[in-house]
Protein backbone atom coordinates (compact mmCIF):
# COMPACT_ATOMS: atom_id res chain seq x y z
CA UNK A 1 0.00 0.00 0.00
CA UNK A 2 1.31 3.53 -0.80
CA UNK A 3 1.59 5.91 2.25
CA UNK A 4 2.38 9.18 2.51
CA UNK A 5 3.06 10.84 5.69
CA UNK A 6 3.33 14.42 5.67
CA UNK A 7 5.15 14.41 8.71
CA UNK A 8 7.12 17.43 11.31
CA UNK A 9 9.68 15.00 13.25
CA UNK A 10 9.47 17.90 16.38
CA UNK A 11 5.94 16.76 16.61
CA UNK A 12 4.79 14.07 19.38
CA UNK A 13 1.80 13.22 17.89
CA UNK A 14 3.73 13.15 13.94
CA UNK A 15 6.03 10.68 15.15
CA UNK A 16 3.93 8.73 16.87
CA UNK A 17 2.13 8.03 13.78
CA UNK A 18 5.28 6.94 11.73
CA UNK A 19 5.96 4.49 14.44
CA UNK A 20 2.55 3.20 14.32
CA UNK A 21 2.83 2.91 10.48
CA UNK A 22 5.96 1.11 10.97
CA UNK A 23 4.98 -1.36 13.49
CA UNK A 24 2.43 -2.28 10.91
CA UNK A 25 4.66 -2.99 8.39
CA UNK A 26 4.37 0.40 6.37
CA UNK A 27 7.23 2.20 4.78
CA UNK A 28 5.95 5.15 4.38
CA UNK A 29 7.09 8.19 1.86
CA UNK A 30 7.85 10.90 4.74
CA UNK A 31 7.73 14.16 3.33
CA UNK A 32 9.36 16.72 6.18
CA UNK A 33 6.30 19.51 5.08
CA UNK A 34 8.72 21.86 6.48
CA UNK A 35 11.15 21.46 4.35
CA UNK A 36 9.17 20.31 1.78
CA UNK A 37 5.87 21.81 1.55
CA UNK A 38 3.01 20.58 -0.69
CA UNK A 39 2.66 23.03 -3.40
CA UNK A 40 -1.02 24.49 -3.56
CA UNK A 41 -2.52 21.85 -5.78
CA UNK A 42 -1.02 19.32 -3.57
CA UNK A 43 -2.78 21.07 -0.54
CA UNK A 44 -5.39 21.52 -2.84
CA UNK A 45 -6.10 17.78 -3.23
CA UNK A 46 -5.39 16.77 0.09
CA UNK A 47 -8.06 19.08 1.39
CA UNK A 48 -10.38 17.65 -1.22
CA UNK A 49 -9.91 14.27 0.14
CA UNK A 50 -9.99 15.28 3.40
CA UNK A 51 -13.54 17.08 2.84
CA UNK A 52 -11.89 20.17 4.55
CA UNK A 53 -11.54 23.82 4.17
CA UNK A 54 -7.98 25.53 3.82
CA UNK A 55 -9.53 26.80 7.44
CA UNK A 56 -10.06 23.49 8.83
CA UNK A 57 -6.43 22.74 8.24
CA UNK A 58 -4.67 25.78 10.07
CA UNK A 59 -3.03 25.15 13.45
CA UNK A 60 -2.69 28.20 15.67
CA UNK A 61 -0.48 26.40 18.71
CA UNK A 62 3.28 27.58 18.34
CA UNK A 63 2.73 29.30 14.58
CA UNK A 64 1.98 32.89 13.10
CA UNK A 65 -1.90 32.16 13.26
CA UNK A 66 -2.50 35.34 15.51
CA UNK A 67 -0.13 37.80 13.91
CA UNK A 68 -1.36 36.67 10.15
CA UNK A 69 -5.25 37.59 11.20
CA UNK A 70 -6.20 34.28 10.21
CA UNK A 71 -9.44 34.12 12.21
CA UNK A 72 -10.74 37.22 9.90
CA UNK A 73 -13.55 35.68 8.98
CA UNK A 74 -13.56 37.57 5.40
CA UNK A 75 -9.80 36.00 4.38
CA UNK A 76 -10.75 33.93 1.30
CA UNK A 77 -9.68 30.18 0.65
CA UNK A 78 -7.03 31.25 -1.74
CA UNK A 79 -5.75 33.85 1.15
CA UNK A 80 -5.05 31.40 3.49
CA UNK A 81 -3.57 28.69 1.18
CA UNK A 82 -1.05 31.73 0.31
CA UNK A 83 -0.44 31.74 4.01
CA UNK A 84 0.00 27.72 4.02
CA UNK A 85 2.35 28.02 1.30
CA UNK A 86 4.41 30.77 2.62
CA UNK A 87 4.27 29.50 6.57
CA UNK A 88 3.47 25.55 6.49
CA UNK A 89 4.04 25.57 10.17
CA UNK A 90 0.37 26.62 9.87
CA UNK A 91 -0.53 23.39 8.88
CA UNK A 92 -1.97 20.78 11.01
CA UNK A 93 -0.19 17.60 11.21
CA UNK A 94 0.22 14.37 10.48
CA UNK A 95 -1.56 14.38 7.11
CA UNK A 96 -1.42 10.64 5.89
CA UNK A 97 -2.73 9.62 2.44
CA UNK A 98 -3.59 5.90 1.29
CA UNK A 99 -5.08 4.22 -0.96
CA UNK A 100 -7.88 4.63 1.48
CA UNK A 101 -8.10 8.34 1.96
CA UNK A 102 -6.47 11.28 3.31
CA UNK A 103 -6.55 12.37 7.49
CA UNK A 104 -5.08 14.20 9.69
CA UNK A 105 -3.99 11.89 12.06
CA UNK A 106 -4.64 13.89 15.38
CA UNK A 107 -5.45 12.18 17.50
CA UNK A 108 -3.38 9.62 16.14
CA UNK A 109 -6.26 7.03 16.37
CA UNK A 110 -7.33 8.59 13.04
CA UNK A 111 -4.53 6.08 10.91
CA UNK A 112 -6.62 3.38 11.61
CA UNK A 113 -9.65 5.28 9.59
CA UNK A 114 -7.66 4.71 6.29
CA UNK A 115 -5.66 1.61 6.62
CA UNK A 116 -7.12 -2.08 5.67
CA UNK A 117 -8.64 -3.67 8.65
């Protein structure tokens, strides 16, 4: 099965997940977000997937949420996925994609909503 795990190794929760995945047998393709952010049709798509707004996805613990104004309610979808792309700390994490669908994994009990049974 092809995993994806987008994945910040400073997060408890992140790396929690890619343990899980590997007990299980997974090797999954870690992409460090941080380092490697998804571009905006990648976040795009995930989003999609995930049945989420570019809102649902922001994380305002230990990021720029505050000083960005991202709870004006009148920012636009494409505003804030400039504001992913430009600070993807502000993205909550893990994000795993399978076969099976696309989560964020927090709590971490959320893997187990897209792997097989």
């Amino acid at each position: 099965m092809s995993i994806t795990l987008y994945h910040n190794p400073n997060c408890g929760t992140s790396r929690t997940v890619l343990a899980r995945l590997r007990e299980l047998g997974h090797a999954p393709e870690v992409v460090e977000y941080l380092k490697t952010p998804p571009s905006r049709a990648q976040m795009q798509a995930l989003l999609q997937a995930m049945g989420m707004t570019p809102r649902d996805i922001l994380r305002r613990k230990g990021t720029p949420y505050e000083e960005l104004n991202l709870d004006d309610p009148t920012l636009t979808d494409d505003q804030i996925l400039d504001c992913l792309a430009a600070h993807p700390i502000l993205m909550e994490r893990p994000v795993v994609k399978t076969e099976l669908g696309v989560r964020v994994c927090r709590p971490a009990d959320r893997l187990a909503e897209i792997l097989p049974a």
